[in-house]
C-alpha atoms as a PDB file:
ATOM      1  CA  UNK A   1       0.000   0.000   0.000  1.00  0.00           C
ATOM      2  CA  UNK A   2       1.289   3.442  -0.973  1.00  0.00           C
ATOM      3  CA  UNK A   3       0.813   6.908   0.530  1.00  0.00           C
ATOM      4  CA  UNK A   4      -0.187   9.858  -1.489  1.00  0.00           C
ATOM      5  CA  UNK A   5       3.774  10.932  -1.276  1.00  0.00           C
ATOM      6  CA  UNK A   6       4.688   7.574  -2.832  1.00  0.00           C
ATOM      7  CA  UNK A   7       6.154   6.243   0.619  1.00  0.00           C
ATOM      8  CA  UNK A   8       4.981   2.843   2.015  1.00  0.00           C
ATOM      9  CA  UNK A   9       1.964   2.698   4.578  1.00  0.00           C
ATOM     10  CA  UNK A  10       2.491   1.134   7.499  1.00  0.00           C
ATOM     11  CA  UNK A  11      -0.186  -2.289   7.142  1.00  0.00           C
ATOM     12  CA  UNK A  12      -1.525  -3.514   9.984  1.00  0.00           C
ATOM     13  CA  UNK A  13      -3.605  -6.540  10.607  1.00  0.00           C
ATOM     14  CA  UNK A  14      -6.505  -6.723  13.444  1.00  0.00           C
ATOM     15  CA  UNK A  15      -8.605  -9.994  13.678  1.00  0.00           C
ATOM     16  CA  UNK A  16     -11.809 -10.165  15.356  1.00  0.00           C
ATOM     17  CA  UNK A  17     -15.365  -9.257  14.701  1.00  0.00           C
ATOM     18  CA  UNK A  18     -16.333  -5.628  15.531  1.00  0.00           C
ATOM     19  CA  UNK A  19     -19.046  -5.389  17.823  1.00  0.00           C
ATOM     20  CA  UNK A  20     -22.024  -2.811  16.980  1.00  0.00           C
ATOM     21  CA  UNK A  21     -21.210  -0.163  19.613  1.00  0.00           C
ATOM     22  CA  UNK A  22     -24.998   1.109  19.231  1.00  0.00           C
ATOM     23  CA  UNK A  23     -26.392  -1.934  20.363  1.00  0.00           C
ATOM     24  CA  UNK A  24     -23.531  -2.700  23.106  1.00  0.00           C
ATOM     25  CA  UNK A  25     -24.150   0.266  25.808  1.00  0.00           C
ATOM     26  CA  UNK A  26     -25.791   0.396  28.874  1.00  0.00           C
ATOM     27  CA  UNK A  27     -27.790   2.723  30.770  1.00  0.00           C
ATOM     28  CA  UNK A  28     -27.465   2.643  34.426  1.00  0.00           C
ATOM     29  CA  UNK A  29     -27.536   4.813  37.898  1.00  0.00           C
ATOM     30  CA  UNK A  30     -25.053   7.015  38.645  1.00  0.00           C
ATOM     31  CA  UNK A  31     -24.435   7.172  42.293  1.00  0.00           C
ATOM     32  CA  UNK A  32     -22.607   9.829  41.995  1.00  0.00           C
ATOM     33  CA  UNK A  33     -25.356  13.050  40.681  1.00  0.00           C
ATOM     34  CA  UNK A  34     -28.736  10.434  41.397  1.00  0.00           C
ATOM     35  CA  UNK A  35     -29.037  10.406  37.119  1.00  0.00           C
ATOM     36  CA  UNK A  36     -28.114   8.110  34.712  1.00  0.00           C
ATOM     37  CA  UNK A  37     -24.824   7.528  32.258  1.00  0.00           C
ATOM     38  CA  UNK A  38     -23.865   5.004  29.689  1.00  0.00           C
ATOM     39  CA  UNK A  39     -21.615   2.484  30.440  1.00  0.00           C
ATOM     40  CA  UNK A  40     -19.782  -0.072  27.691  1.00  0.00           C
ATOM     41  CA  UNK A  41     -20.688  -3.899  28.201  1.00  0.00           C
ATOM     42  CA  UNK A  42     -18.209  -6.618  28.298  1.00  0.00           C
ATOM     43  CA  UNK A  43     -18.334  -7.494  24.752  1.00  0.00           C
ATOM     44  CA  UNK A  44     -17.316  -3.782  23.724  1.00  0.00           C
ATOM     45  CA  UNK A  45     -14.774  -4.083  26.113  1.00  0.00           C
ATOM     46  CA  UNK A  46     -13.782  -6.958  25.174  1.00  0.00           C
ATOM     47  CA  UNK A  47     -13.284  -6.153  21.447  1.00  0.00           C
ATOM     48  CA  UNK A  48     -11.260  -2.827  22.654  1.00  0.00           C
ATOM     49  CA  UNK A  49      -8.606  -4.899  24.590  1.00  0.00           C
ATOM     50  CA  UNK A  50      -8.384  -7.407  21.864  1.00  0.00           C
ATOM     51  CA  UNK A  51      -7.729  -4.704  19.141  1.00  0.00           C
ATOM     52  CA  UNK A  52      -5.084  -2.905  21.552  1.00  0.00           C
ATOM     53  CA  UNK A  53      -3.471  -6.177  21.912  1.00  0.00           C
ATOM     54  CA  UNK A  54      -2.839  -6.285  18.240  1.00  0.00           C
ATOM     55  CA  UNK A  55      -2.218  -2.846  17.436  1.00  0.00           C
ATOM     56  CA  UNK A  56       1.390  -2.793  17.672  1.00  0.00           C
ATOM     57  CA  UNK A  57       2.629  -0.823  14.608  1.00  0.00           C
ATOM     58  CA  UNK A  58       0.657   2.418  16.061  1.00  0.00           C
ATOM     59  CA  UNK A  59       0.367   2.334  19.827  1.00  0.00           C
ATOM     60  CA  UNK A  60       2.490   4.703  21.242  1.00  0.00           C
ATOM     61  CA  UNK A  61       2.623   7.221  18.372  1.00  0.00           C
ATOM     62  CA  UNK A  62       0.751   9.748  20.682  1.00  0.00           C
ATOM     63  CA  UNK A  63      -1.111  10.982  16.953  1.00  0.00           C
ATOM     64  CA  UNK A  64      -2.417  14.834  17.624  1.00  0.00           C
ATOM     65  CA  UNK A  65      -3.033  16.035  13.553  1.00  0.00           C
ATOM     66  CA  UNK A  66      -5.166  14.588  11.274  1.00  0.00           C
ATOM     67  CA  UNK A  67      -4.190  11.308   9.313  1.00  0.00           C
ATOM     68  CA  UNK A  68      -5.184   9.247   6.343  1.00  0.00           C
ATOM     69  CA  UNK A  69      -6.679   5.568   7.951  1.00  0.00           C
ATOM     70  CA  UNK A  70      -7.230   3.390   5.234  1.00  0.00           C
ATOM     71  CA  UNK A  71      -9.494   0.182   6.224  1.00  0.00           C
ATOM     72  CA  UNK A  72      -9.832  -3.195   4.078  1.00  0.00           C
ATOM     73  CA  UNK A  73     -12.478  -4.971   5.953  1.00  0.00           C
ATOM     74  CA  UNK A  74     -12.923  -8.871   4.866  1.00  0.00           C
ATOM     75  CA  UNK A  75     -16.410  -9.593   5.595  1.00  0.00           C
ATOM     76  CA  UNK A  76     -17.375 -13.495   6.122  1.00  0.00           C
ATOM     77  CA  UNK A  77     -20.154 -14.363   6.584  1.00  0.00           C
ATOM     78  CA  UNK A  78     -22.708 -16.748   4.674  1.00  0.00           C
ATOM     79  CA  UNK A  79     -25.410 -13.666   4.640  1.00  0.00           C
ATOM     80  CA  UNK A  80     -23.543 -10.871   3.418  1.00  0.00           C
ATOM     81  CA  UNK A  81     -26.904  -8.114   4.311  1.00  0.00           C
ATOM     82  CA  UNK A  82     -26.320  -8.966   8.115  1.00  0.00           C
ATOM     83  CA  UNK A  83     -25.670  -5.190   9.824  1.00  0.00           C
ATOM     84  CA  UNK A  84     -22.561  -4.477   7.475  1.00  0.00           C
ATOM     85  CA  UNK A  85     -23.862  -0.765   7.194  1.00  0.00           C
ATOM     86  CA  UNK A  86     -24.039  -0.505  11.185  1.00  0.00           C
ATOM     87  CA  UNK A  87     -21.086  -2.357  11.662  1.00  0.00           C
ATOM     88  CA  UNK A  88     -18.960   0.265   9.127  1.00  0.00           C
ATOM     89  CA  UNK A  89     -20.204   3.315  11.741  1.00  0.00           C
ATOM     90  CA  UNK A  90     -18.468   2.176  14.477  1.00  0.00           C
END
């Protein structure tokens, strides 16, 4: 894969299936101010620690400008119309 500037882009594989944030929060009491917030559930944080695991060519590069991210997601799955729009939002 090649930048715009004709260098190489750093390729990096993640494995795993990305969970639909939307459907993956919880709402629940916040001691705290006697209202409610949104919590993750275990299977978003599950996927987060997984991906971290595997990031390794980025993690640590303390990014603060904008950057090009360029995704090749292999979908498999026997019914391809299964959520793929939702799961491209997350």
């Amino acid at each position: 894969m090649m930048r715009n500037n004709s260098t190489p882009a750093d390729v990096e594989v993640i494995t795993g299936q990305i969970v639909a944030k939307a459907n993956n929060y919880q709402s629940v009491p916040d001691k705290a101010t006697g209202g409610r917030r949104i919590i993750k559930n275990s299977r978003v944080r599950t996927y987060e620690r997984n991906f971290l695991k595997q990031c390794r060519v980025y993690a640590g590069r303390m990014i603060n400008r904008p950057f090009e991210l360029i995704v090749t997601v292999y979908y498999l799955h026997n019914n391809f119309g299964v959520n793929v729009n939702k799961r491209l939002k997350c």
